[in-house]
N, C-alpha and C. Protein backbone atom coordinates (compact mmCIF):
# COMPACT_ATOMS: atom_id res chain seq x y z
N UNK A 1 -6.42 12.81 -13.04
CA UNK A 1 -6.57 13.14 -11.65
C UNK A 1 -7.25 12.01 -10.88
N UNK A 2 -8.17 11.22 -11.58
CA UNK A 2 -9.01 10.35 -10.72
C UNK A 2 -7.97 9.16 -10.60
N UNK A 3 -6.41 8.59 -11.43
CA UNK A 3 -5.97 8.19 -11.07
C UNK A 3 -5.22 8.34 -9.96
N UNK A 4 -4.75 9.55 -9.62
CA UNK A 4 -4.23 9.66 -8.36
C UNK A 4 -4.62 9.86 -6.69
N UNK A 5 -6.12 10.16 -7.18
CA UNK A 5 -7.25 10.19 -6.17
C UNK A 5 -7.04 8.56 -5.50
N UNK A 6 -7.69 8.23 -6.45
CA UNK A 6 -7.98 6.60 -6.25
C UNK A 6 -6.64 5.88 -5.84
N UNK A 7 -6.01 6.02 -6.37
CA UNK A 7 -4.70 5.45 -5.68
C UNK A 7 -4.34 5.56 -4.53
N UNK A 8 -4.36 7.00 -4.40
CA UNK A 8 -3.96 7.52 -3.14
C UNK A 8 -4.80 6.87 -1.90
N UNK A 9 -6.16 6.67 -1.95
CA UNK A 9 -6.89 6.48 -0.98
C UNK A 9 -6.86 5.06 -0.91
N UNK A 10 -6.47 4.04 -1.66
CA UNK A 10 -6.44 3.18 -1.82
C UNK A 10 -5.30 2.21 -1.30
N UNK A 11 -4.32 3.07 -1.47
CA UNK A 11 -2.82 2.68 -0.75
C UNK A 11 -3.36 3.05 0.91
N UNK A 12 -3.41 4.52 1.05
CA UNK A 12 -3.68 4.67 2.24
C UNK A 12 -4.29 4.09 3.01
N UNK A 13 -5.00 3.46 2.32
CA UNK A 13 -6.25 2.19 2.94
C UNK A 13 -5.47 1.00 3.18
N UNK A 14 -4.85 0.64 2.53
CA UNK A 14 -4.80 -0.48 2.58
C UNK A 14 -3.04 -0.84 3.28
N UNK A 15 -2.49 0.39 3.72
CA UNK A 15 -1.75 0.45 4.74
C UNK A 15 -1.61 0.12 6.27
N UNK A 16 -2.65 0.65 6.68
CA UNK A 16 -3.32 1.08 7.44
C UNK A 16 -2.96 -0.28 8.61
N UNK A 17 -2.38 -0.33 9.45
CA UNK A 17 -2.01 -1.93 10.34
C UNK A 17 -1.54 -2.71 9.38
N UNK A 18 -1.19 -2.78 8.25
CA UNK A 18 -0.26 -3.19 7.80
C UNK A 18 1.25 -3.91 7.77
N UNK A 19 2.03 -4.74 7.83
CA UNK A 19 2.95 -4.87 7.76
C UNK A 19 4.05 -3.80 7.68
N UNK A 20 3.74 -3.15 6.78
CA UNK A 20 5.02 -2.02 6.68
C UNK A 20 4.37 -1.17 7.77
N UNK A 21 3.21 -0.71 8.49
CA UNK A 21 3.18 0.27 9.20
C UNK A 21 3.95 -0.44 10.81
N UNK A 22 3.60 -1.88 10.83
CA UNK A 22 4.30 -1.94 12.03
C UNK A 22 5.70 -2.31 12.06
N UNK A 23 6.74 -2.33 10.78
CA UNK A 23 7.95 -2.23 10.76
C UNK A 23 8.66 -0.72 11.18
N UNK A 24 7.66 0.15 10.37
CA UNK A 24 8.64 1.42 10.80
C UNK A 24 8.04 1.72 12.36
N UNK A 25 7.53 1.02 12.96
CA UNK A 25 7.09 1.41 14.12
C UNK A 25 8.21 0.53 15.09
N UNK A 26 8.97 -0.33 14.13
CA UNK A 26 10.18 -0.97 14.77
C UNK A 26 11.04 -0.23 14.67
N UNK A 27 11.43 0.85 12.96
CA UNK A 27 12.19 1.45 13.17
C UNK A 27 12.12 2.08 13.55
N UNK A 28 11.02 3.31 13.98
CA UNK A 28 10.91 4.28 14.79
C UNK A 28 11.39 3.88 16.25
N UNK A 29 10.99 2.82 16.55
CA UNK A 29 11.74 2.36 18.09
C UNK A 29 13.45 2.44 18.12
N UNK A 30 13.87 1.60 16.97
CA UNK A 30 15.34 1.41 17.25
C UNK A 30 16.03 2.73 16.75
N UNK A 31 15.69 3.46 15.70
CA UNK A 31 16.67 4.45 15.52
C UNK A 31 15.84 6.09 16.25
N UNK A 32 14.75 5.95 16.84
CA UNK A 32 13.92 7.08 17.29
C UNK A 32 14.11 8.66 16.73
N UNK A 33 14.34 8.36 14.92
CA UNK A 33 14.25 10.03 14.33
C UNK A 33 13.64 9.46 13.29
N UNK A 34 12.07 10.11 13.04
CA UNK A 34 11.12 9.84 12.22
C UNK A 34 11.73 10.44 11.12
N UNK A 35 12.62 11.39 10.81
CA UNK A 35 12.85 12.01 9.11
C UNK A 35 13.13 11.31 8.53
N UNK A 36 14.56 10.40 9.01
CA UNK A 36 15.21 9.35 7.64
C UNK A 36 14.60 8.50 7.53
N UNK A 37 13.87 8.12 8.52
CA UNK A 37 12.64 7.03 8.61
C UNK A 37 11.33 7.00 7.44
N UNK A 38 10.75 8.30 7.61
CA UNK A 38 10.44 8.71 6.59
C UNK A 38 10.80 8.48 5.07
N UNK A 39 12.15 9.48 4.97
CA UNK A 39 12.64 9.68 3.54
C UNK A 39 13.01 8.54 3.07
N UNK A 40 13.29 7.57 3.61
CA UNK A 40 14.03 6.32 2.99
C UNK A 40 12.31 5.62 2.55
N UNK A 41 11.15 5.46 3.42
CA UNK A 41 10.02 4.86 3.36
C UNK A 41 9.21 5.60 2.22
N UNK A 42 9.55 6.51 1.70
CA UNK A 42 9.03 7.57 0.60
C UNK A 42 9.77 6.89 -0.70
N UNK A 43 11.09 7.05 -0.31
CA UNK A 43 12.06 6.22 -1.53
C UNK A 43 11.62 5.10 -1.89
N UNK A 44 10.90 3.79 -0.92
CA UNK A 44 11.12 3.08 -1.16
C UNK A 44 9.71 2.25 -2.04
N UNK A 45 8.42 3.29 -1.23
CA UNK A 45 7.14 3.65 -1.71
C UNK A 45 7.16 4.00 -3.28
N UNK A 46 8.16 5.32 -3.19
CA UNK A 46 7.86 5.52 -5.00
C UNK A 46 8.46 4.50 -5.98
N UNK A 47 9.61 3.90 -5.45
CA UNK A 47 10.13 2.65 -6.13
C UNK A 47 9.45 1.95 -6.59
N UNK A 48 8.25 1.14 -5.83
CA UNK A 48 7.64 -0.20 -5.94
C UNK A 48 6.76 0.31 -6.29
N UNK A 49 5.59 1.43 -6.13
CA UNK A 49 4.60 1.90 -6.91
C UNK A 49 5.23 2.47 -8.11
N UNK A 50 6.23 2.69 -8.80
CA UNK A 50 6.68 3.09 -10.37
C UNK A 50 6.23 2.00 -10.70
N UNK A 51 7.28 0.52 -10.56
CA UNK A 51 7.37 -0.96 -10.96
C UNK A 51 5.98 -1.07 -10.79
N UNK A 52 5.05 -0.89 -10.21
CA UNK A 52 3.95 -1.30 -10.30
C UNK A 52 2.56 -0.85 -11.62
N UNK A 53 3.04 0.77 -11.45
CA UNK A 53 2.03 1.24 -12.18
C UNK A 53 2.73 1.23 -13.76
N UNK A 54 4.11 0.99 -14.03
CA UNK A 54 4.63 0.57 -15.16
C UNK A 54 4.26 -1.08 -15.75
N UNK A 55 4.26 -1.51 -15.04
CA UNK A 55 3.18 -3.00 -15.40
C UNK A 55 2.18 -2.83 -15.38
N UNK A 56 1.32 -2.30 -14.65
CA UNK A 56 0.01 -1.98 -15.04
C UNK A 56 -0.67 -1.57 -15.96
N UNK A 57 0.65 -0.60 -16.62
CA UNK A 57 -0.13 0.50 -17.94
C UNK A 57 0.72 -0.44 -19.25
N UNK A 58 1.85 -1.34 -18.50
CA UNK A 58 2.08 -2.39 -20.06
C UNK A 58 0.74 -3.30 -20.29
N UNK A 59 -0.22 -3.67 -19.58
CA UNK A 59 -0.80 -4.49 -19.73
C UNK A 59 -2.24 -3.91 -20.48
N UNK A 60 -2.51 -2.33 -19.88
CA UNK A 60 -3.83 -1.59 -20.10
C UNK A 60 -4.30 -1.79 -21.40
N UNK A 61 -3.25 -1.96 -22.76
CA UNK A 61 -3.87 -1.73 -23.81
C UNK A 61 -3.59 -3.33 -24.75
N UNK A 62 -3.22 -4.07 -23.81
CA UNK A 62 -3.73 -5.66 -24.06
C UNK A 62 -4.69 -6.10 -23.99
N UNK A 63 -6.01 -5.74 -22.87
CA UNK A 63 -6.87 -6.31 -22.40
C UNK A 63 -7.97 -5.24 -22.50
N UNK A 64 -9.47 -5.72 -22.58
CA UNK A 64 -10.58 -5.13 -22.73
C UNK A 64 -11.02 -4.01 -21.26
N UNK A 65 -11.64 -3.30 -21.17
CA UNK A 65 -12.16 -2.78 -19.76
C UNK A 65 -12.88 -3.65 -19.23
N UNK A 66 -13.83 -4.80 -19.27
CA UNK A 66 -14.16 -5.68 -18.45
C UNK A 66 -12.71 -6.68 -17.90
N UNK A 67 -12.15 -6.59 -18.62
CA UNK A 67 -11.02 -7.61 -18.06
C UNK A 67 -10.14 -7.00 -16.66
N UNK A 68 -10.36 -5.41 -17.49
CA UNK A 68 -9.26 -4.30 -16.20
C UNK A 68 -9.89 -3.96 -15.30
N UNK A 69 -11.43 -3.98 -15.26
CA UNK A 69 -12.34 -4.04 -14.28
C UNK A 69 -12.16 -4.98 -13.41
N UNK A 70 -12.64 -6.49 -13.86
CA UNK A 70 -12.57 -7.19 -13.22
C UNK A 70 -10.64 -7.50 -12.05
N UNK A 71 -9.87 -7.48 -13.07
CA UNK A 71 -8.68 -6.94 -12.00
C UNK A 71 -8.78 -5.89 -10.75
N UNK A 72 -9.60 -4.92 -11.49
CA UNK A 72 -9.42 -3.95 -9.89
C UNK A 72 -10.49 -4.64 -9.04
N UNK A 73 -11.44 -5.51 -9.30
CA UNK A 73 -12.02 -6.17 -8.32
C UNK A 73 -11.28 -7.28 -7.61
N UNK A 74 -10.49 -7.90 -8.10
CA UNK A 74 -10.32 -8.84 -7.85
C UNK A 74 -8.85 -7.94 -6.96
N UNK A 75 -7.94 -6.70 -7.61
CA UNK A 75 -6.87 -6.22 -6.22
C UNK A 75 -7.26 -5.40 -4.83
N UNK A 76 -8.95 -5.32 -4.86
CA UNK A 76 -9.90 -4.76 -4.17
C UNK A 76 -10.23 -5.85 -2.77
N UNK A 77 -10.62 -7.39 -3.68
CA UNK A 77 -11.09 -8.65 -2.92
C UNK A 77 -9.45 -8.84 -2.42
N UNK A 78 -8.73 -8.65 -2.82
CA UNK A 78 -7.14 -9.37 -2.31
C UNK A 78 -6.81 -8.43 -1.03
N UNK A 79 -7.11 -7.00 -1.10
CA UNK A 79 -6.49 -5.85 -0.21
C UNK A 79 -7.38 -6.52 0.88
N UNK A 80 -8.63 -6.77 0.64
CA UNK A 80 -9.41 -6.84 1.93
C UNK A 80 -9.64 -8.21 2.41
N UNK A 81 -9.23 -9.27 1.93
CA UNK A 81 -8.85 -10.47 2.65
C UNK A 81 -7.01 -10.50 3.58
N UNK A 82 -6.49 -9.73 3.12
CA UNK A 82 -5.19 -9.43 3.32
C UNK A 82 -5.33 -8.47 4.57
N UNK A 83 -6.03 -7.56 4.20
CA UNK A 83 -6.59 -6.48 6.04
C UNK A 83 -7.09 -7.73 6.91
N UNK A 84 -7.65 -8.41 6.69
CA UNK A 84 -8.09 -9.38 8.10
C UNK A 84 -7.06 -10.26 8.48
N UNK A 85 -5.71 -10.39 7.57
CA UNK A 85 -4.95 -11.64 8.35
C UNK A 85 -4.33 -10.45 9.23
N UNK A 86 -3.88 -11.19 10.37
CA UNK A 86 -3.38 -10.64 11.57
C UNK A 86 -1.86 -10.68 11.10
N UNK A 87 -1.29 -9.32 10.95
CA UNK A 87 0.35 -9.25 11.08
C UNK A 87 1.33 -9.49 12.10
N UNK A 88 2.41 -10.33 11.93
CA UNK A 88 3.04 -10.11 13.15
C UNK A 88 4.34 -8.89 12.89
N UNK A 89 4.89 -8.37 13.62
CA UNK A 89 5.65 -7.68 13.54
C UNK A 89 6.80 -8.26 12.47
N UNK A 90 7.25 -7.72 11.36
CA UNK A 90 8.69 -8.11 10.49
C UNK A 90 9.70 -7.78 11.74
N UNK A 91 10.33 -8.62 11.61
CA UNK A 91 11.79 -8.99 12.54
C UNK A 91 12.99 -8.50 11.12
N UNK A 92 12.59 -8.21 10.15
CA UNK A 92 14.30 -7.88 9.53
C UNK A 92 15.42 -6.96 9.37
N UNK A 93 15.95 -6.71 9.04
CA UNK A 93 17.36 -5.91 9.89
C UNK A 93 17.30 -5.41 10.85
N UNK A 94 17.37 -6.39 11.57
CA UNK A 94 17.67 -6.17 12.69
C UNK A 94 19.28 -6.30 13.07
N UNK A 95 20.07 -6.57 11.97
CA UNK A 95 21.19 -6.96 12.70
C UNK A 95 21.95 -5.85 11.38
N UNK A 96 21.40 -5.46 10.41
CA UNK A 96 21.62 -4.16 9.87
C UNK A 96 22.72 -3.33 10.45
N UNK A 97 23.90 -2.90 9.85
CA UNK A 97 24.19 -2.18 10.28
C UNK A 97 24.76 -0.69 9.55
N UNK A 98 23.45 0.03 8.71
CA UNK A 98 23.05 1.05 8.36
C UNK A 98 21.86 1.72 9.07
N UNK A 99 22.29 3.09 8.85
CA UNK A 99 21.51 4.25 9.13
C UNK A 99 20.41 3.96 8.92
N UNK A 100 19.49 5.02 9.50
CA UNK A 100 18.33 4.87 9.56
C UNK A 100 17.55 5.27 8.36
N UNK A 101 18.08 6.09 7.71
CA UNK A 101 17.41 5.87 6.12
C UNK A 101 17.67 4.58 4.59
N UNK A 102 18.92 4.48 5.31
CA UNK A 102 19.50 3.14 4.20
C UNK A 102 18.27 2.06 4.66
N UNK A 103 18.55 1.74 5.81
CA UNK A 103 17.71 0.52 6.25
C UNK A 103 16.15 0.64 6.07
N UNK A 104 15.44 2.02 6.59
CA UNK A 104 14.27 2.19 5.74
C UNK A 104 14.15 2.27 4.28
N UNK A 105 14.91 2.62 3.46
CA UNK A 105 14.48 2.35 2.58
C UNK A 105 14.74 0.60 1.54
N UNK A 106 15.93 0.19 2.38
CA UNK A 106 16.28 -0.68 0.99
C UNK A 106 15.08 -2.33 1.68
N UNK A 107 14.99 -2.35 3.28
CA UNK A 107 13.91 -2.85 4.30
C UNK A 107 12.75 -2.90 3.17
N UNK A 108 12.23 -1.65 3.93
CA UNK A 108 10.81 -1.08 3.18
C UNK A 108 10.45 -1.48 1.19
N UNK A 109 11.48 -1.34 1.25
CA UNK A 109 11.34 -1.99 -0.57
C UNK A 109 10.92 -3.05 -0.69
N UNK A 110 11.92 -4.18 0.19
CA UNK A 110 12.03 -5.44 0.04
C UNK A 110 10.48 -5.84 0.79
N UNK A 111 9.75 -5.38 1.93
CA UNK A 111 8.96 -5.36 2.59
C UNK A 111 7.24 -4.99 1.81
N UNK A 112 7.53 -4.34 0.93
CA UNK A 112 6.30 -3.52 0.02
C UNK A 112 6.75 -4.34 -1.31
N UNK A 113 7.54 -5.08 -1.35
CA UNK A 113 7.48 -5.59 -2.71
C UNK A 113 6.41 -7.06 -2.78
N UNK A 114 5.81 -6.64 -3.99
CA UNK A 114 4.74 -7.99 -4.18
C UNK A 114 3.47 -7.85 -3.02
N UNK A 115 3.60 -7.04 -2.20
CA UNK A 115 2.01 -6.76 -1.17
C UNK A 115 1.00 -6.21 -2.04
N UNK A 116 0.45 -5.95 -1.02
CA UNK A 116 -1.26 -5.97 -1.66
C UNK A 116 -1.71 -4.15 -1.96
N UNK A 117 -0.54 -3.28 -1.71
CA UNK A 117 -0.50 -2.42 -2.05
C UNK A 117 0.00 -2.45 -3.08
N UNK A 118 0.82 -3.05 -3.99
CA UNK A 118 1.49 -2.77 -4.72
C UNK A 118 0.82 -3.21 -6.40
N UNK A 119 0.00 -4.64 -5.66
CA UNK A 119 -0.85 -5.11 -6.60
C UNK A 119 -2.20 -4.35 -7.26
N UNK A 120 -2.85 -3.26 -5.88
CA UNK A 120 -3.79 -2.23 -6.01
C UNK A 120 -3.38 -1.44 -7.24
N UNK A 121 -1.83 -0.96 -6.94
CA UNK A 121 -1.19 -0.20 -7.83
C UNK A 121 -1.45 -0.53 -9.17
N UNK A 122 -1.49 -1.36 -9.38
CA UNK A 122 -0.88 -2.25 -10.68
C UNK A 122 -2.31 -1.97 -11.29
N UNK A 123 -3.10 -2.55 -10.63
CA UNK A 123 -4.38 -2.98 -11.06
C UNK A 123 -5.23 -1.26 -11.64
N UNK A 124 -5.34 -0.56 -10.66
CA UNK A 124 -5.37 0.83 -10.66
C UNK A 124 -4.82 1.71 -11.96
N UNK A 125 -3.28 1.37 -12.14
CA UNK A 125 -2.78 2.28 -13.01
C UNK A 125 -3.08 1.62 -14.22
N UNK A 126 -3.04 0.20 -14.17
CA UNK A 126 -3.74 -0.40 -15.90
C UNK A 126 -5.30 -0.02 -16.20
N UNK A 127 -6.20 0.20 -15.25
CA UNK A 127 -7.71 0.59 -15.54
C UNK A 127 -7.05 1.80 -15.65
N UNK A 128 -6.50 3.38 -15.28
CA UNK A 128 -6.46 4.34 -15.49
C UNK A 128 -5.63 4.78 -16.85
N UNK A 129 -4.56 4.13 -17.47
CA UNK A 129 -3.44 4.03 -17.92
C UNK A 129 -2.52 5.12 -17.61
N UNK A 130 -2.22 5.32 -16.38
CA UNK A 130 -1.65 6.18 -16.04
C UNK A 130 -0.30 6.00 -14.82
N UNK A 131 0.73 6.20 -15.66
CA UNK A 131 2.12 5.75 -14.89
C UNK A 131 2.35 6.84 -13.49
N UNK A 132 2.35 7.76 -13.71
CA UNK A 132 2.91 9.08 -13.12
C UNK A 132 1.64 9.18 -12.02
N UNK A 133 0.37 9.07 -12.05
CA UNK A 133 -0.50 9.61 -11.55
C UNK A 133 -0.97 8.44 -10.27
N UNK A 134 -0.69 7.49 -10.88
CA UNK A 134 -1.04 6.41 -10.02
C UNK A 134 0.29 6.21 -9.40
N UNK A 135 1.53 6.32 -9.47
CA UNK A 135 2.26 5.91 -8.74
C UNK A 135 2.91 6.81 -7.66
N UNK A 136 2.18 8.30 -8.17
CA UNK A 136 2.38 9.33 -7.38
C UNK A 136 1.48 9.29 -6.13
N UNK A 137 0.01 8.78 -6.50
CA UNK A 137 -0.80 8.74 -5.39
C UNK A 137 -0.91 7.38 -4.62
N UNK A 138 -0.39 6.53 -5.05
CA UNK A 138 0.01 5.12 -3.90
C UNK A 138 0.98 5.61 -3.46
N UNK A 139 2.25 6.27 -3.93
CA UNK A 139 3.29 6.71 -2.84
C UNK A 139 2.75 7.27 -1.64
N UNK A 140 2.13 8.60 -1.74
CA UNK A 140 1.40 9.41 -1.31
C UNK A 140 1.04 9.21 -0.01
N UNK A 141 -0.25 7.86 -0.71
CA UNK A 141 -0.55 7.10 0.28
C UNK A 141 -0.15 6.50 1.23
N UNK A 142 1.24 5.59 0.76
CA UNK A 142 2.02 4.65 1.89
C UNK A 142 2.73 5.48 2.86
N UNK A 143 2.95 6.35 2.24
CA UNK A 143 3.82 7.35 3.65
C UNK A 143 2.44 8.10 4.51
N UNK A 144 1.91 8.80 3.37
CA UNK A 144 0.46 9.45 4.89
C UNK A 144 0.30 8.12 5.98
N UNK A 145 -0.21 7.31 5.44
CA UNK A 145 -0.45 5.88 6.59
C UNK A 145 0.67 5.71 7.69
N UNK A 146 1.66 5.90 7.02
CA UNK A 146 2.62 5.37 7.74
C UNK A 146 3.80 6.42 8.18
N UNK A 147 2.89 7.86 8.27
CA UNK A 147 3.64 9.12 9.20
C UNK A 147 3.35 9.28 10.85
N UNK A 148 1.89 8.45 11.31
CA UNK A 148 1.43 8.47 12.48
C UNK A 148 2.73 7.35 13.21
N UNK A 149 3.06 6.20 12.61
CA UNK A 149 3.82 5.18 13.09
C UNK A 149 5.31 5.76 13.20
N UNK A 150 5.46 6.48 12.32
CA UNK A 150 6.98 7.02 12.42
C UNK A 150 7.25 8.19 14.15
N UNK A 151 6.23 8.81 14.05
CA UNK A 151 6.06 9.97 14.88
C UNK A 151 5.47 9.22 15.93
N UNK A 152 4.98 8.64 16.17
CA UNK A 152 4.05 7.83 17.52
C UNK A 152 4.91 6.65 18.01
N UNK A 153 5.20 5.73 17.05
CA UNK A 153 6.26 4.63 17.15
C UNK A 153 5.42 3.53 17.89
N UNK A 154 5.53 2.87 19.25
CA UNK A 154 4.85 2.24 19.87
C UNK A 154 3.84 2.39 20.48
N UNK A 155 3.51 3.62 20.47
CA UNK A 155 2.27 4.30 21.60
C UNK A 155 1.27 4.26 20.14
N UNK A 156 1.36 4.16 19.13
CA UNK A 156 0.31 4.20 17.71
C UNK A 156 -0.96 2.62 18.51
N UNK A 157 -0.21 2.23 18.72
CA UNK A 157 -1.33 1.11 18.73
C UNK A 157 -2.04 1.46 20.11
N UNK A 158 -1.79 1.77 20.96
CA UNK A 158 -2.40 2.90 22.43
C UNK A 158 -3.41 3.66 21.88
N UNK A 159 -3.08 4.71 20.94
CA UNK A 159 -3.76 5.72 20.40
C UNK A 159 -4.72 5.19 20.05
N UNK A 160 -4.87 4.36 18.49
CA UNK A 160 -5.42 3.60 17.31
C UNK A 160 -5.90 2.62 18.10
N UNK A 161 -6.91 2.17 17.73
CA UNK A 161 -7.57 0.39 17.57
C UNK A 161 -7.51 0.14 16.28
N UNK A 162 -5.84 -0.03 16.32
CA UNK A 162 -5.74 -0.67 14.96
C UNK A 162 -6.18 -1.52 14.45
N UNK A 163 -6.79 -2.75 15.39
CA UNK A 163 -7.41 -3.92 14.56
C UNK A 163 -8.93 -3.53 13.99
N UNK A 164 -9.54 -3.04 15.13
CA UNK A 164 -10.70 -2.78 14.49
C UNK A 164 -11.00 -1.74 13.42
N UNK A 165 -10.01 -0.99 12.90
CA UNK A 165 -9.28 -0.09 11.84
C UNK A 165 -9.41 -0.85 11.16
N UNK A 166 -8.26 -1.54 10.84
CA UNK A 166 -8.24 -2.69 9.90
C UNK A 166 -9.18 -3.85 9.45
N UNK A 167 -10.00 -4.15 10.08
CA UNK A 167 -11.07 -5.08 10.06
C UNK A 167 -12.23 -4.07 9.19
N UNK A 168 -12.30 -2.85 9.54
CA UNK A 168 -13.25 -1.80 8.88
C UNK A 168 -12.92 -1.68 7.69
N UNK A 169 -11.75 -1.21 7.25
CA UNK A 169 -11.15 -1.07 6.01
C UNK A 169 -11.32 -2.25 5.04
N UNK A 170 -11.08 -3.44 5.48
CA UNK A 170 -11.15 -4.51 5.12
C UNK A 170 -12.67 -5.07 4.42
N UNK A 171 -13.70 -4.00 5.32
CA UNK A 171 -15.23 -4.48 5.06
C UNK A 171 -14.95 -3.33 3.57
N UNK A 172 -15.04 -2.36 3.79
CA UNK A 172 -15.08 -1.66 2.47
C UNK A 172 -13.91 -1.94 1.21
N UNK A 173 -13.03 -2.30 1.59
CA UNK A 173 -12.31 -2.52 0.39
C UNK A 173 -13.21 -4.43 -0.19
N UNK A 174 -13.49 -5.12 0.51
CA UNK A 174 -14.17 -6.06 0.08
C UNK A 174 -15.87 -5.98 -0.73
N UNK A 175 -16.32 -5.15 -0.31
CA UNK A 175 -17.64 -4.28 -0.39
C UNK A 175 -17.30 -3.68 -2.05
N UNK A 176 -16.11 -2.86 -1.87
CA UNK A 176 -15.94 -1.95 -2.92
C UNK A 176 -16.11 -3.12 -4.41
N UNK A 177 -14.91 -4.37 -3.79
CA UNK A 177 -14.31 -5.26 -4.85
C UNK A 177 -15.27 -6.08 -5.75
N UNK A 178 -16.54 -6.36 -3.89
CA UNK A 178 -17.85 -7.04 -4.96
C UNK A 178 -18.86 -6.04 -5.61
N UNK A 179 -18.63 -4.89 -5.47
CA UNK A 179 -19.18 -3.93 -6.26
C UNK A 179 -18.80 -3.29 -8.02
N UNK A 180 -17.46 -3.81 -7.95
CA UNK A 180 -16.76 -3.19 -9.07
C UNK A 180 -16.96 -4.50 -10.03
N UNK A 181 -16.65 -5.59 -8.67
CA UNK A 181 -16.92 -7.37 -10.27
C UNK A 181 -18.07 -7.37 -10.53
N UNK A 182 -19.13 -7.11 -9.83
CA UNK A 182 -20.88 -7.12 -10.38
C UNK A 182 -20.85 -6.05 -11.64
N UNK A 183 -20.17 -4.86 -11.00
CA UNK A 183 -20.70 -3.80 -12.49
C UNK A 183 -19.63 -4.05 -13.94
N UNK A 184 -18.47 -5.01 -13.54
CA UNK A 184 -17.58 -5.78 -14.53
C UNK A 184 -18.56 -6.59 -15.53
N UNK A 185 -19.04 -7.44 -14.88
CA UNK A 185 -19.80 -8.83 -15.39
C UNK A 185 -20.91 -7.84 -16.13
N UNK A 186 -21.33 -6.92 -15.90
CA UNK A 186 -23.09 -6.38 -16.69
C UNK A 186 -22.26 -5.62 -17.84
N UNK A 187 -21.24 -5.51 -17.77
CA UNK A 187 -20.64 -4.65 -18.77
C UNK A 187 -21.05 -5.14 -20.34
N UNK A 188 -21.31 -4.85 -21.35
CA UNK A 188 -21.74 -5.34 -22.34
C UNK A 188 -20.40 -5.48 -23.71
């Protein structure tokens, strides 16, 4: 369970003004029906968090718990140097010419692949060794984050102070990361 806790809040976090949150806030503009928008961004979430937390848990019983520690510090220090760079909006398919769930999802894949959510994942499900639990709760995560953008679309950033969102998130996931490598290193 604490793998899917942690995941979950962790993706969600680290969504949050994100890249993928301000793509579907493109697609929410161009195709304006948050469901397939959604379902394809769910598809494409559980995709890349499987691949993720399936590498994660190949690696869990290679390496010591200071080693898998120090990883979740170090996908902790990455999430929250990654919250402070400023996103610009993804420009891709735009010239797409699929539905609004094809394009969210096969987009959104290509878009969440190799980010800093995905690496959380990784890092997460190898300290937990847990495939199913961790990749259930980073899914979880990437869509809660990114249901306000589907449903709000351009007015999200009106609503939100997303930067200073993001800049916050960014202090605690960095906070968290030098907290987890200090109690890594005393490990005996």
């Amino acid at each position: 369970m604490d793998a899917l806790l942690t995941t979950l809040i962790a993706a969600l976090l680290a969504e949050i003004g994100d890249r993928t949150q301000l793509f579907v806030i493109v697609l929410a503009a161009r195709f304006g029906r948050p469901g397939p928008i959604l379902a394809g961004l769910a598809l494409a979430a559980l995709a890349n968090s499987l691949i993720a937390a399936f590498g994660g848990t190949l690696i869990s019983d290679l390496v010591n718990l200071r080693a898998l520690s120090l990883l979740v510090a170090l996908a902790l220090l990455f999430a929250g140097v990654g919250s402070l760079i400023r996103r610009k909006t993804p420009d891709m398919a735009a010239r797409w010419r699929t539905g609004a769930f094809l394009t969210a999802a096969l987009s959104l894949f290509l878009l969440e692949f190799g980010d800093k959510t995905q690496f959380l994942t990784f890092a997460l499900a190898s300290r937990f060794d847990s495939v199913v639990l961790a990749s259930a709760g980073a899914a979880i995560g990437i869509v809660a984050a990114n249901v306000p953008a589907a449903l709000l679309g351009n007015r999200l950033g009106q609503v939100a102070p997303l930067t200073a969102i993001r800049y916050a998130i960014a202090a605690l996931f960095l906070v968290g990361g030098f907290i987890v490598a200090v109690k890594a290193l005393e490990l005996a």
